[in-house]
N, C-alpha and C. Protein backbone atom coordinates (compact mmCIF):
# COMPACT_ATOMS: atom_id res chain seq x y z
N UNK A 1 86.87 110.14 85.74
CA UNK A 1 85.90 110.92 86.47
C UNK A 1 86.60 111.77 87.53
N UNK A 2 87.45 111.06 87.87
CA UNK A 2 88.43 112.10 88.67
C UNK A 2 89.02 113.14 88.31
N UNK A 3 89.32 113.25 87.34
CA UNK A 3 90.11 114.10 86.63
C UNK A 3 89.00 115.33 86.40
N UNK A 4 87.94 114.94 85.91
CA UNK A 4 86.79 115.61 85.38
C UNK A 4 86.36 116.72 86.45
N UNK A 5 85.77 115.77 87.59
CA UNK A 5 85.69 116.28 88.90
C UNK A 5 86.58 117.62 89.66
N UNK A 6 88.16 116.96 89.41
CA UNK A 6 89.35 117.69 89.65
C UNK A 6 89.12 119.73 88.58
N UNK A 7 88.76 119.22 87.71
CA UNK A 7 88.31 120.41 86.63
C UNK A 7 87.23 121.22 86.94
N UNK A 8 86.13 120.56 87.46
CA UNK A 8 85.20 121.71 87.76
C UNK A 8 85.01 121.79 88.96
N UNK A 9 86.13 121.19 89.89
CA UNK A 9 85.93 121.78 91.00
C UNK A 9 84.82 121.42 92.71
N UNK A 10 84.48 120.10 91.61
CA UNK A 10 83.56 118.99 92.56
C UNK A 10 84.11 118.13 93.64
N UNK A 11 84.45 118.39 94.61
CA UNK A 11 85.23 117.91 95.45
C UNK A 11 85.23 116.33 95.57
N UNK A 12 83.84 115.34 95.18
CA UNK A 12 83.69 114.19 95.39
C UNK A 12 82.89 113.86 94.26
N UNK A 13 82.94 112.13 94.02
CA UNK A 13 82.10 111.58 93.72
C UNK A 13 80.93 110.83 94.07
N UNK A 14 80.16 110.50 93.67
CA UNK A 14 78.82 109.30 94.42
C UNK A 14 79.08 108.42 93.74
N UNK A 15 79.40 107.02 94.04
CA UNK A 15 79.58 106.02 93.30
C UNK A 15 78.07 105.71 92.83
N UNK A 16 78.37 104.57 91.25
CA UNK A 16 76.69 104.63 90.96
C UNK A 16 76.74 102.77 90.58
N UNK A 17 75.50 102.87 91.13
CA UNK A 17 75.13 100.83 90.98
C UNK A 17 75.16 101.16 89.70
N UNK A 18 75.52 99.36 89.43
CA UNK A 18 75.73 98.87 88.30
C UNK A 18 74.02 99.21 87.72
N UNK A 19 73.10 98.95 88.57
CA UNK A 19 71.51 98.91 88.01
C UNK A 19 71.75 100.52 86.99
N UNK A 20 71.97 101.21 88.18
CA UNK A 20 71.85 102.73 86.96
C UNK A 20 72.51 102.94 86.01
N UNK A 21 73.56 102.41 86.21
CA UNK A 21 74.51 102.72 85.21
C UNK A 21 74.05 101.64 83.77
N UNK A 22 73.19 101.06 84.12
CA UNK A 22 72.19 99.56 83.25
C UNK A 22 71.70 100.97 82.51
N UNK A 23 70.74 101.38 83.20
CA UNK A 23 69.52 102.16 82.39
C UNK A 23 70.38 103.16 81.95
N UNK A 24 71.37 104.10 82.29
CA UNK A 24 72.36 105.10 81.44
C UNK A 24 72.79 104.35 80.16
N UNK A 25 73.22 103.13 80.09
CA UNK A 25 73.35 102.70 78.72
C UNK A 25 72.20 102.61 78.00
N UNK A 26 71.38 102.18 78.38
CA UNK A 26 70.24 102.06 77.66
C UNK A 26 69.71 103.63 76.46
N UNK A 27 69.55 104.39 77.55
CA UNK A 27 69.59 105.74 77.15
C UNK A 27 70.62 106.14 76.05
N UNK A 28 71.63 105.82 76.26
CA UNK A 28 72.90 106.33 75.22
C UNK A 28 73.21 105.20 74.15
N UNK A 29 72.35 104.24 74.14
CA UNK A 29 72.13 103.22 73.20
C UNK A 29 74.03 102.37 73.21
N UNK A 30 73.94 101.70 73.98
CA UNK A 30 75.64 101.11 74.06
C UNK A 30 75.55 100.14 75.40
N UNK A 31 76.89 99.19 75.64
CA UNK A 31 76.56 97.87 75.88
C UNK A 31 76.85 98.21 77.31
N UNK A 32 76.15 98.00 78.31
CA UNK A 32 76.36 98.20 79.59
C UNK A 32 78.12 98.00 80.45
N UNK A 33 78.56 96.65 79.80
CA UNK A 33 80.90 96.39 79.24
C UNK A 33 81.10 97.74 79.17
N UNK A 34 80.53 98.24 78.70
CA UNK A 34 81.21 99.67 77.55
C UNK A 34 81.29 100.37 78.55
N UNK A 35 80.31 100.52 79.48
CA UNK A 35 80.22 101.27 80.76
C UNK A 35 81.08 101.11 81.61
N UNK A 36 80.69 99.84 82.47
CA UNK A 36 81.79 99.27 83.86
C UNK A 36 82.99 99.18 83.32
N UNK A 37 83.52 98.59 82.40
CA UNK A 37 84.78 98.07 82.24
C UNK A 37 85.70 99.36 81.93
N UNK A 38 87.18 99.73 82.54
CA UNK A 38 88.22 100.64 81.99
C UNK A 38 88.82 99.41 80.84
N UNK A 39 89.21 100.92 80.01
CA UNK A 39 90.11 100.33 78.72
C UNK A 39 91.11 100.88 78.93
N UNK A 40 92.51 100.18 78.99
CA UNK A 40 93.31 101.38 78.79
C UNK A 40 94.39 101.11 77.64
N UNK A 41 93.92 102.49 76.67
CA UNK A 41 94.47 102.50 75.21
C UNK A 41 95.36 103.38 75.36
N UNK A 42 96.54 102.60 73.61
CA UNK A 42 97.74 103.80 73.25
C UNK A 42 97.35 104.30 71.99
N UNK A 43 97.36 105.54 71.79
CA UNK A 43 96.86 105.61 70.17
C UNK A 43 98.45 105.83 69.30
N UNK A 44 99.03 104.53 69.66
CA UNK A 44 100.62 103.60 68.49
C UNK A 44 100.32 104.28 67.08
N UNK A 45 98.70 103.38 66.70
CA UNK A 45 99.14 103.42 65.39
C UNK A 45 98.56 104.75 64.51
N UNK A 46 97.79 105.42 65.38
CA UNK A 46 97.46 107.00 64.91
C UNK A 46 99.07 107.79 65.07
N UNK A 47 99.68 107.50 66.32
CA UNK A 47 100.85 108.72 66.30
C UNK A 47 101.45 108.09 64.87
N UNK A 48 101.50 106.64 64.79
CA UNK A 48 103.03 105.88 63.93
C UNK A 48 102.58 106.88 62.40
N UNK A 49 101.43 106.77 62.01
CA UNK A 49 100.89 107.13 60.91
C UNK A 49 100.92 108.86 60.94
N UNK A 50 101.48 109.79 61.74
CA UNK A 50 101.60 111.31 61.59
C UNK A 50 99.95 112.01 62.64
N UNK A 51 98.91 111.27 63.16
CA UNK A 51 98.47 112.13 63.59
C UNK A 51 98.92 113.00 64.68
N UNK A 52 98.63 114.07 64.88
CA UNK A 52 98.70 114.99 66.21
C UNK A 52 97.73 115.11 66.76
N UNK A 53 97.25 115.39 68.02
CA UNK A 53 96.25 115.51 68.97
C UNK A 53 96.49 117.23 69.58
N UNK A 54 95.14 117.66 69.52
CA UNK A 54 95.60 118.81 69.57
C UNK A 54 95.62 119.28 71.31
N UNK A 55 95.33 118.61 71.74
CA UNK A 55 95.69 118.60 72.95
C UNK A 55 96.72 117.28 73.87
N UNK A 56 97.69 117.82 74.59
CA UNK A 56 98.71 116.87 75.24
C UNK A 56 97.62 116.03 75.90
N UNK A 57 96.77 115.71 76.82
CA UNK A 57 96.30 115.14 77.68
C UNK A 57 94.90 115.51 77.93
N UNK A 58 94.16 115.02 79.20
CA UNK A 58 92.59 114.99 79.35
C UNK A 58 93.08 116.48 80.13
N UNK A 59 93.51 116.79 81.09
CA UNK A 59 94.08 117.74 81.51
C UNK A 59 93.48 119.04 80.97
N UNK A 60 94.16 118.91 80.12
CA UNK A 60 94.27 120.09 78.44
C UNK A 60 93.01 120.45 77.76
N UNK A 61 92.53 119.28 77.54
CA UNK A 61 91.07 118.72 77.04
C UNK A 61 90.02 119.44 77.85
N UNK A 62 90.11 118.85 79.09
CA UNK A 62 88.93 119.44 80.08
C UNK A 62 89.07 121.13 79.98
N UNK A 63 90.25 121.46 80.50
CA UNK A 63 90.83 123.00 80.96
C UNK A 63 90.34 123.80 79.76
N UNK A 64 90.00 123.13 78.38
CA UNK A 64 89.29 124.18 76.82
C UNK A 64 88.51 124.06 77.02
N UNK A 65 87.33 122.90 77.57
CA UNK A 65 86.13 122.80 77.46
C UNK A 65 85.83 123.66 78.28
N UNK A 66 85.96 124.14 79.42
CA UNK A 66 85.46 124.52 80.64
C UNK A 66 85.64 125.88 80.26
N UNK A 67 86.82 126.75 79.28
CA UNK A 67 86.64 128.18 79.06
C UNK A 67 86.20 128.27 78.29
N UNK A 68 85.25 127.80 77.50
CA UNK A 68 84.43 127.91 76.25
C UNK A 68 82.87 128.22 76.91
């Protein structure tokens, strides 16, 4: 979210209770875990197997979305 923030230029965040962030899952049909909890993944066995990502980073990612 920082990063996100950092991209469009939102100087801050509002942190959000766990309650709302309850009913945001609800809405997006997924397990409230899915929400609170960070994951932090390597995608090993996509690179090991030849994929490419067409973007280096979230960085990259955000910076296309935002000129589109």
């Amino acid at each position: 979210m920082k990063k996100l923030r950092k991209s469009v230029g939102f100087p801050f965040g509002i942190p959000m209770s766990a309650f709302l962030l309850e009913i945001g899952s609800f809405f997006i049909r997924t397990e409230t875990e899915l929400v609170l909890k960070s994951r932090n993944v390597s995608p090993k066995r996509l690179l090991d197997n030849g994929f490419q990502f067409k973007f280096r980073d979230i960085d990259e990612a955000f910076k296309n979305l935002l000129n589109k």
